[in-house]
N, C-alpha and C. Protein backbone atom coordinates (compact mmCIF):
# COMPACT_ATOMS: atom_id res chain seq x y z
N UNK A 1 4.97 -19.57 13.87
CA UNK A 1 4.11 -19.69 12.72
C UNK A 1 3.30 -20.98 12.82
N UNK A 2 1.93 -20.93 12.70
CA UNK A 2 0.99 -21.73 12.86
C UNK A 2 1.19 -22.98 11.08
N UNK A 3 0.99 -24.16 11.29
CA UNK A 3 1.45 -24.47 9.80
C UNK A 3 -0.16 -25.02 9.16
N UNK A 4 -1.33 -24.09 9.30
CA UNK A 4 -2.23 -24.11 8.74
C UNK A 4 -2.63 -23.29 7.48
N UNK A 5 -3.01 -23.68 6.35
CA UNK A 5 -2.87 -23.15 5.17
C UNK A 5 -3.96 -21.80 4.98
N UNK A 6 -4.76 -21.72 5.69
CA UNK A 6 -6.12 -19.95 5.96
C UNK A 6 -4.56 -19.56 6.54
N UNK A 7 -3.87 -19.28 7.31
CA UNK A 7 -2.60 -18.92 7.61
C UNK A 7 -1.85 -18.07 7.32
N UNK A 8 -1.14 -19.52 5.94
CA UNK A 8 -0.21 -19.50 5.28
C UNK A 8 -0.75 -18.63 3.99
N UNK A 9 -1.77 -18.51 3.64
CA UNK A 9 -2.43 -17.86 2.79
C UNK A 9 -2.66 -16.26 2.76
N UNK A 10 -3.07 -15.81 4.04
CA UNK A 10 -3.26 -14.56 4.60
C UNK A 10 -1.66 -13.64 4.71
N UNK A 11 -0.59 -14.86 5.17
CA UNK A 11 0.51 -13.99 5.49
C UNK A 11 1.27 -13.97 3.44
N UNK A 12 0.64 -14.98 2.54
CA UNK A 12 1.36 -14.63 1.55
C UNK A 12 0.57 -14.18 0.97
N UNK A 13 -0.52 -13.67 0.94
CA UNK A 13 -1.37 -12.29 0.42
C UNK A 13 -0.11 -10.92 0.66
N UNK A 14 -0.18 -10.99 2.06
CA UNK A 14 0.56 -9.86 2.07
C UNK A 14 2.07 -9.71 2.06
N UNK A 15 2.52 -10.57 1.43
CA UNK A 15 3.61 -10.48 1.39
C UNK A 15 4.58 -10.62 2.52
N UNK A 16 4.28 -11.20 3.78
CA UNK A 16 5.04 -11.51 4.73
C UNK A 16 5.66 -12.57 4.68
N UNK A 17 7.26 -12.35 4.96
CA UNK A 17 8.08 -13.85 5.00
C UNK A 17 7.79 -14.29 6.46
N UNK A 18 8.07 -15.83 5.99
CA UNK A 18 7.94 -16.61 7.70
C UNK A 18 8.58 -17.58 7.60
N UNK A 19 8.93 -17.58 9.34
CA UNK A 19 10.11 -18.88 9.22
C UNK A 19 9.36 -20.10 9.93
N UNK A 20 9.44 -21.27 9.47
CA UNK A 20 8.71 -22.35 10.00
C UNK A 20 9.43 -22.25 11.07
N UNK A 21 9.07 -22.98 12.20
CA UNK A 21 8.95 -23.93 13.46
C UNK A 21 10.11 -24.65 13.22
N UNK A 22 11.12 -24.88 13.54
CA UNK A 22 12.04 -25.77 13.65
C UNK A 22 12.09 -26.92 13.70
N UNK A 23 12.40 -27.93 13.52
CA UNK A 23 12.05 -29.44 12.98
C UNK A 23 10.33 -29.69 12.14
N UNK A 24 10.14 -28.77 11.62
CA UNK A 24 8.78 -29.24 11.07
C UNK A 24 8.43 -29.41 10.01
N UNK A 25 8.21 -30.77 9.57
CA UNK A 25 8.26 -30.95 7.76
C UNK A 25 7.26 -31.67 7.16
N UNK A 26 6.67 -31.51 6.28
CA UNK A 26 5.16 -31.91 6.18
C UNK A 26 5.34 -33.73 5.69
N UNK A 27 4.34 -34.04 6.55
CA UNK A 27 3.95 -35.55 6.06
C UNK A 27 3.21 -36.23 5.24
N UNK A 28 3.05 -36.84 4.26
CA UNK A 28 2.05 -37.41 3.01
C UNK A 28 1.69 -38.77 4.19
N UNK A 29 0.05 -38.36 4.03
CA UNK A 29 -0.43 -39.33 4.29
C UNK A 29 -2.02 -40.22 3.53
N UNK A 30 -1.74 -41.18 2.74
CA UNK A 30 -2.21 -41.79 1.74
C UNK A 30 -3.26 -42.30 2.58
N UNK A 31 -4.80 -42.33 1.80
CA UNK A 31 -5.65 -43.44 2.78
C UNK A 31 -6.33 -44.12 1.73
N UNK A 32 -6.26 -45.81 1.77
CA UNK A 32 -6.41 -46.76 1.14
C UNK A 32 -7.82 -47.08 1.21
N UNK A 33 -8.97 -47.46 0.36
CA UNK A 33 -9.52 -48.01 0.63
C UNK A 33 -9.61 -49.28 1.11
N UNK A 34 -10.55 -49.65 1.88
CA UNK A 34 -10.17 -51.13 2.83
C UNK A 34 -11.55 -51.55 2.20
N UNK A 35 -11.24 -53.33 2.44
CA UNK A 35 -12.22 -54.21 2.06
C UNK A 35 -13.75 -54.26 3.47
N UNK A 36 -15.01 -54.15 2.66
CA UNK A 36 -16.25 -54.40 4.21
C UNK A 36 -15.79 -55.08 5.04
N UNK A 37 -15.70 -54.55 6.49
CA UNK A 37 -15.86 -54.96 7.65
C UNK A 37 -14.41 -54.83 8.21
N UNK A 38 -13.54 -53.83 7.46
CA UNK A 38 -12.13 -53.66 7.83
C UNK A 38 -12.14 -52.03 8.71
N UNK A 39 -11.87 -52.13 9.91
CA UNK A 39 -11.21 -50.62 10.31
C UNK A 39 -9.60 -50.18 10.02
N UNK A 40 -9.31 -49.11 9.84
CA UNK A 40 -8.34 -48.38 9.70
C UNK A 40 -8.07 -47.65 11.09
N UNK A 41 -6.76 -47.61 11.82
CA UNK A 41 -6.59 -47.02 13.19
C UNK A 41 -5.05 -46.11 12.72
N UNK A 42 -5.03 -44.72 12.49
CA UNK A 42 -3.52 -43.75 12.36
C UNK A 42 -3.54 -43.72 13.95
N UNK A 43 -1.91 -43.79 14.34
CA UNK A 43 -1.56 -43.99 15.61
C UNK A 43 -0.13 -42.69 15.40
N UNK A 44 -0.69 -41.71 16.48
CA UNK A 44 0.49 -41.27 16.38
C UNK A 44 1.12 -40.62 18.07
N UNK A 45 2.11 -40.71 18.28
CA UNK A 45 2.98 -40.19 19.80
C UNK A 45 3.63 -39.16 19.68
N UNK A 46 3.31 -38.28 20.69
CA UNK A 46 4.03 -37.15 21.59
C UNK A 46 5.10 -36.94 22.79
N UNK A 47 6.26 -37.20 22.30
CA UNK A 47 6.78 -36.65 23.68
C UNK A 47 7.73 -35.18 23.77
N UNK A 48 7.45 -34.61 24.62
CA UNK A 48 8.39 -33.44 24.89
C UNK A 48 9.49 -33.69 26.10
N UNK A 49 10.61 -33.21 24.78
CA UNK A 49 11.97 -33.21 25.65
C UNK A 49 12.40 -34.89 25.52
N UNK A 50 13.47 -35.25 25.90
CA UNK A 50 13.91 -36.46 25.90
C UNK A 50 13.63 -37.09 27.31
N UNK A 51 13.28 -36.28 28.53
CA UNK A 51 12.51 -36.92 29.27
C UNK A 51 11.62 -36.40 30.04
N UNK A 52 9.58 -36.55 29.82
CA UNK A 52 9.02 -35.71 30.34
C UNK A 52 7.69 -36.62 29.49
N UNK A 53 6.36 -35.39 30.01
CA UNK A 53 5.22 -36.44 29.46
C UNK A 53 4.83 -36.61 28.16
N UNK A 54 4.34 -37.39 28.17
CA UNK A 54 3.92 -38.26 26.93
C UNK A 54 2.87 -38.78 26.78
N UNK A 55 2.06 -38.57 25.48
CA UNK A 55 0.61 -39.06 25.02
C UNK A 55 0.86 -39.90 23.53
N UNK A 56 -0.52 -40.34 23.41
CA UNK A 56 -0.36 -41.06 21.99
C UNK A 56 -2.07 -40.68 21.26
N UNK A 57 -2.10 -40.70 20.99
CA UNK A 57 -3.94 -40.93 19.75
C UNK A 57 -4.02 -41.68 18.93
N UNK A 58 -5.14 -42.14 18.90
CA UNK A 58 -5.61 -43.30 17.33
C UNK A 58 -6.52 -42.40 16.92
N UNK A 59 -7.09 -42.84 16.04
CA UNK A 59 -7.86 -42.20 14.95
C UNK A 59 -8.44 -42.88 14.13
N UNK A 60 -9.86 -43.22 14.20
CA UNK A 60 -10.26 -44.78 13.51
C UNK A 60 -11.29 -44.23 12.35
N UNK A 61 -10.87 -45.08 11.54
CA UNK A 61 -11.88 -44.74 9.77
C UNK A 61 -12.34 -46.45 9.00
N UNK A 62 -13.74 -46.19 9.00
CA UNK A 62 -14.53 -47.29 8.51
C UNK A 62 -13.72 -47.65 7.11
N UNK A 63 -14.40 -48.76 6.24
CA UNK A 63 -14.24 -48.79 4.61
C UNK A 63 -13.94 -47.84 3.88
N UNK A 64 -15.06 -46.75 4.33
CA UNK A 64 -15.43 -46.41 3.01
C UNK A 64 -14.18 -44.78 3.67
N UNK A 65 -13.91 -44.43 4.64
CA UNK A 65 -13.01 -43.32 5.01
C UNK A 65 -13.99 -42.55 6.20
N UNK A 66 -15.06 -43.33 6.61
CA UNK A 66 -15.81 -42.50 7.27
C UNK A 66 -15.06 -42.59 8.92
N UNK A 67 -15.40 -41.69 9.43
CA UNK A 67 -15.09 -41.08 10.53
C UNK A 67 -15.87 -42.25 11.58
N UNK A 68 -15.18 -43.30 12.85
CA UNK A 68 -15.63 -43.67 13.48
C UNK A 68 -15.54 -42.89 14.63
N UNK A 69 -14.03 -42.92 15.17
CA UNK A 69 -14.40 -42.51 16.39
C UNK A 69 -12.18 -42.41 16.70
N UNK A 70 -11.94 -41.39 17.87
CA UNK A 70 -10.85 -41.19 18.10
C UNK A 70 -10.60 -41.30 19.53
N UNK A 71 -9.39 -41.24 20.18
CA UNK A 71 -8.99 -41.15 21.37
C UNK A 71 -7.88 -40.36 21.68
N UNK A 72 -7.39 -40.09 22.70
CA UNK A 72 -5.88 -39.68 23.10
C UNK A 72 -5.73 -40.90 24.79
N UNK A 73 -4.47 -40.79 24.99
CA UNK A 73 -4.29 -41.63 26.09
C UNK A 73 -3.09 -40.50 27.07
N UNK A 74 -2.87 -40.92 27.72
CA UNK A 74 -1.52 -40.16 28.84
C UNK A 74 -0.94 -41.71 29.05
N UNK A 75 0.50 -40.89 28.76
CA UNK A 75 1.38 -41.98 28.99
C UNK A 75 2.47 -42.03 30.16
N UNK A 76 2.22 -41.01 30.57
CA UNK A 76 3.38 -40.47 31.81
C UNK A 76 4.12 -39.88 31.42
N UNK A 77 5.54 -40.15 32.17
CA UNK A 77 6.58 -39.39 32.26
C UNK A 77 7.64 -40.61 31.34
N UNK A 78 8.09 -40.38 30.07
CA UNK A 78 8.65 -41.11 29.23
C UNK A 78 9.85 -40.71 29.07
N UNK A 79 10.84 -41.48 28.48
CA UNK A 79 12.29 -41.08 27.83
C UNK A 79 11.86 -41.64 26.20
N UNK A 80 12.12 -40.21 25.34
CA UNK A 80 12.59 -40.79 24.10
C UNK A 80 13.79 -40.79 23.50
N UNK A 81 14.35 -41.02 22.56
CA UNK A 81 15.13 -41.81 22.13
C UNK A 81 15.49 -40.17 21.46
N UNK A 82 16.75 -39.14 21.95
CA UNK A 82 17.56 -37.91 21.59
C UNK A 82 18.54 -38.18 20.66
């Protein structure tokens, strides 16, 4: 099950049950306005499996919430923390 809400919408039109994705639980994420000349950077990491590859992304937003600019990186072959 995809956890996008056009989705989640379509399958509870029709009355279909669904089972989430296993470990997947939704996150609140608040965005503050910042004072002129402040960037905002959400940083978030990927790894699959406890040892195997791994990426990260930023995600950068001006003052006012506007959209600057994003990235992804490769991080190799990582161990996380099982």
């Amino acid at each position: 099950m995809n956890n996008n809400i056009i989705n989640f919408s379509i399958l509870k039109f029709f009355d279909i049950q669904t089972k989430p994705r296993k470990g997947t639980r939704p996150i609140q994420v608040i965005w503050k306005m910042l004072e002129v000349g402040w960037i905002k950077i959400n940083t978030d990491e990927i790894a699959k499996k406890c040892m195997g590859y791994a990426i990260y992304s930023d995600f950068l937003r001006g003052n006012q919430g506007d959209y600057i600019g994003s990235f992804t990186s490769f991080m190799g072959v990582q161990n996380s923390i099982c």
